[in-house]
Protein backbone atom coordinates (compact mmCIF):
# COMPACT_ATOMS: atom_id res chain seq x y z
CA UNK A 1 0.00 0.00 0.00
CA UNK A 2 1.51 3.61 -0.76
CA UNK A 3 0.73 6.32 0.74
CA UNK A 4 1.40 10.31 -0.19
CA UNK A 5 1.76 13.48 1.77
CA UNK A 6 3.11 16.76 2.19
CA UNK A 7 4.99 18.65 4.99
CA UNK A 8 6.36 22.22 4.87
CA UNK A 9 9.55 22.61 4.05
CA UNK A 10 12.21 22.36 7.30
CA UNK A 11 15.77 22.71 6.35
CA UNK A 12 16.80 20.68 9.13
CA UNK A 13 14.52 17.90 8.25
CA UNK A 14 14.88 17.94 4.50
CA UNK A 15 16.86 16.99 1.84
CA UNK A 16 17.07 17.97 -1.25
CA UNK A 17 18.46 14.52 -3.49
CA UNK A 18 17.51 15.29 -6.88
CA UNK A 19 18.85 18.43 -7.75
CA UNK A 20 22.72 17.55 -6.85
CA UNK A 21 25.27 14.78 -6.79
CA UNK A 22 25.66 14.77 -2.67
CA UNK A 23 25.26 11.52 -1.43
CA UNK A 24 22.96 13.10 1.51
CA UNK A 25 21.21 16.01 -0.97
CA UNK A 26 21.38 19.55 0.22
CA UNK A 27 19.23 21.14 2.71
CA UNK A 28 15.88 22.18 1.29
CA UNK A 29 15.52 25.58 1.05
CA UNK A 30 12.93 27.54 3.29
CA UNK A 31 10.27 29.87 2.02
CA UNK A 32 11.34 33.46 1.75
CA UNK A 33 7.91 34.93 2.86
CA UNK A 34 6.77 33.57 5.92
CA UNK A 35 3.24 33.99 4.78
CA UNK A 36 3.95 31.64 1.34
CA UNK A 37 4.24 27.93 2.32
CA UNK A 38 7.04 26.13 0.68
CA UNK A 39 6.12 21.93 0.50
CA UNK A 40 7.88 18.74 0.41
CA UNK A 41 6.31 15.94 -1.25
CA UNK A 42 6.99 12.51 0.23
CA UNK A 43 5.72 9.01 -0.95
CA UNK A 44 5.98 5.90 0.62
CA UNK A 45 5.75 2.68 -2.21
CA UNK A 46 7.49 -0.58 -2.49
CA UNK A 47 9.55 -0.19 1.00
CA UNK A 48 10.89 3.35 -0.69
CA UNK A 49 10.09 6.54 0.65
CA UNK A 50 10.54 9.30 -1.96
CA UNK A 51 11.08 12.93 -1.11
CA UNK A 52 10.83 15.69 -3.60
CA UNK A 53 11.41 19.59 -3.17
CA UNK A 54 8.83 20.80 -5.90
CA UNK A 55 6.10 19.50 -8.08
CA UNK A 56 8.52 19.83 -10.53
CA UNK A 57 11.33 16.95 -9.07
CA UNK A 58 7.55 14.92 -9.31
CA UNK A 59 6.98 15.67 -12.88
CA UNK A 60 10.99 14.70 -13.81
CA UNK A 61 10.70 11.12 -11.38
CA UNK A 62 7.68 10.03 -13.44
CA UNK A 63 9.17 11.44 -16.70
CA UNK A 64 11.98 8.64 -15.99
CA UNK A 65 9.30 6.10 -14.30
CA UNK A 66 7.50 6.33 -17.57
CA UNK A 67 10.22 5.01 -19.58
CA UNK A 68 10.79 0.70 -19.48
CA UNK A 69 14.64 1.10 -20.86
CA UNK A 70 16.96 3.34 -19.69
CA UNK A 71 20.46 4.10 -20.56
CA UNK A 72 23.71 3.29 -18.97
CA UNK A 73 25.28 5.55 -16.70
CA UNK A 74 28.52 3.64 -16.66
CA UNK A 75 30.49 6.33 -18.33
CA UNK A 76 29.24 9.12 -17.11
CA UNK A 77 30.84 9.73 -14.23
CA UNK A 78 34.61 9.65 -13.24
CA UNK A 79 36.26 6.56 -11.59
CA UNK A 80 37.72 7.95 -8.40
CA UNK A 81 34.02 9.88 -7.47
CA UNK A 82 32.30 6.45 -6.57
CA UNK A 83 29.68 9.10 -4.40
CA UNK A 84 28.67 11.34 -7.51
CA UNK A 85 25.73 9.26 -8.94
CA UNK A 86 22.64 11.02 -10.24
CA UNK A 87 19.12 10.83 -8.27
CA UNK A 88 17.98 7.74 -10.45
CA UNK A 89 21.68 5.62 -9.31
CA UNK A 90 20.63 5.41 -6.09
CA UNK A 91 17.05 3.88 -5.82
CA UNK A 92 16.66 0.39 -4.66
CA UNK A 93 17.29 -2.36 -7.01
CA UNK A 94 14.37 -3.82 -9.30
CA UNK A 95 12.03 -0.48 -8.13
CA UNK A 96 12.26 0.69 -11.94
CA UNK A 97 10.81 -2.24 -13.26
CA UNK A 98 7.60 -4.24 -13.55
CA UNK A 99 4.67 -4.08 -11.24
CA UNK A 100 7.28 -1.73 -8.56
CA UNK A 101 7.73 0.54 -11.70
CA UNK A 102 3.50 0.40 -12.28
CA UNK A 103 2.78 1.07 -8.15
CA UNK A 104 5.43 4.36 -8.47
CA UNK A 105 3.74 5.78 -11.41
CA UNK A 106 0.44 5.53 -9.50
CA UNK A 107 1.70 7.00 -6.25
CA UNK A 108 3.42 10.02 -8.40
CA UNK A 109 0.20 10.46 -10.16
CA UNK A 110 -1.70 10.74 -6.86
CA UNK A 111 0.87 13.29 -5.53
CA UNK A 112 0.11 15.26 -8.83
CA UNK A 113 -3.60 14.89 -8.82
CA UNK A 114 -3.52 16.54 -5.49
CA UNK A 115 -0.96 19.33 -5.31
CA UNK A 116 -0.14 19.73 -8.59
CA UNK A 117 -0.43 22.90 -10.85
């Protein structure tokens, strides 16, 4: 069973994984206004609990949900920085594929249908 929601957005709480190579993400970034709420989207599926900074981190994990191949990132990076992967190296094993891959794309599609723009 998944299961989506929101909290506001607490730098000491929060990580931001998707938009840098850190191994532990960067702190999220308050809201500058204390009267505009700044969110973090979290989903719990397949033992996995995602955390996003913005509806658009959302839009970019189902982009790559919604494809079944995807390339090699052998290459990519250098030898020596084992800890620079990219968002997508470091989810759990077998999550992008078959009925996991179906059950994420349904969660991210609830997180959208709610809070999205």
């Amino acid at each position: 069973m998944s299961r989506v929601w929101r909290e506001i957005a607490d730098p000491k709480k929060h990580s931001d994984f998707m938009s840098t190579y850190n191994e532990g993400g960067i702190p999220v970034k308050k809201s500058r206004d204390n009267l505009i709420e700044k969110w973090v989207y979290l989903a719990e599926v397949c033992g996995f609990t995602f955390q996003f900074a913005s509806i658009e981190q959302v839009k970019e994990c189902k982009a790559y949900f919604e494809k079944k191949v995807h390339p090699s990132t052998r290459d990519i990076h250098p030898p020596h920085e084992h800890y620079w992967h990219p968002w997508y190296c470091k989810l759990p094993k077998g999550i992008n594929g078959g009925t996991k891959r179906q059950k994420v794309l349904k969660t991210l599609d609830q997180i959208l249908e709610k809070w999205g723009q």
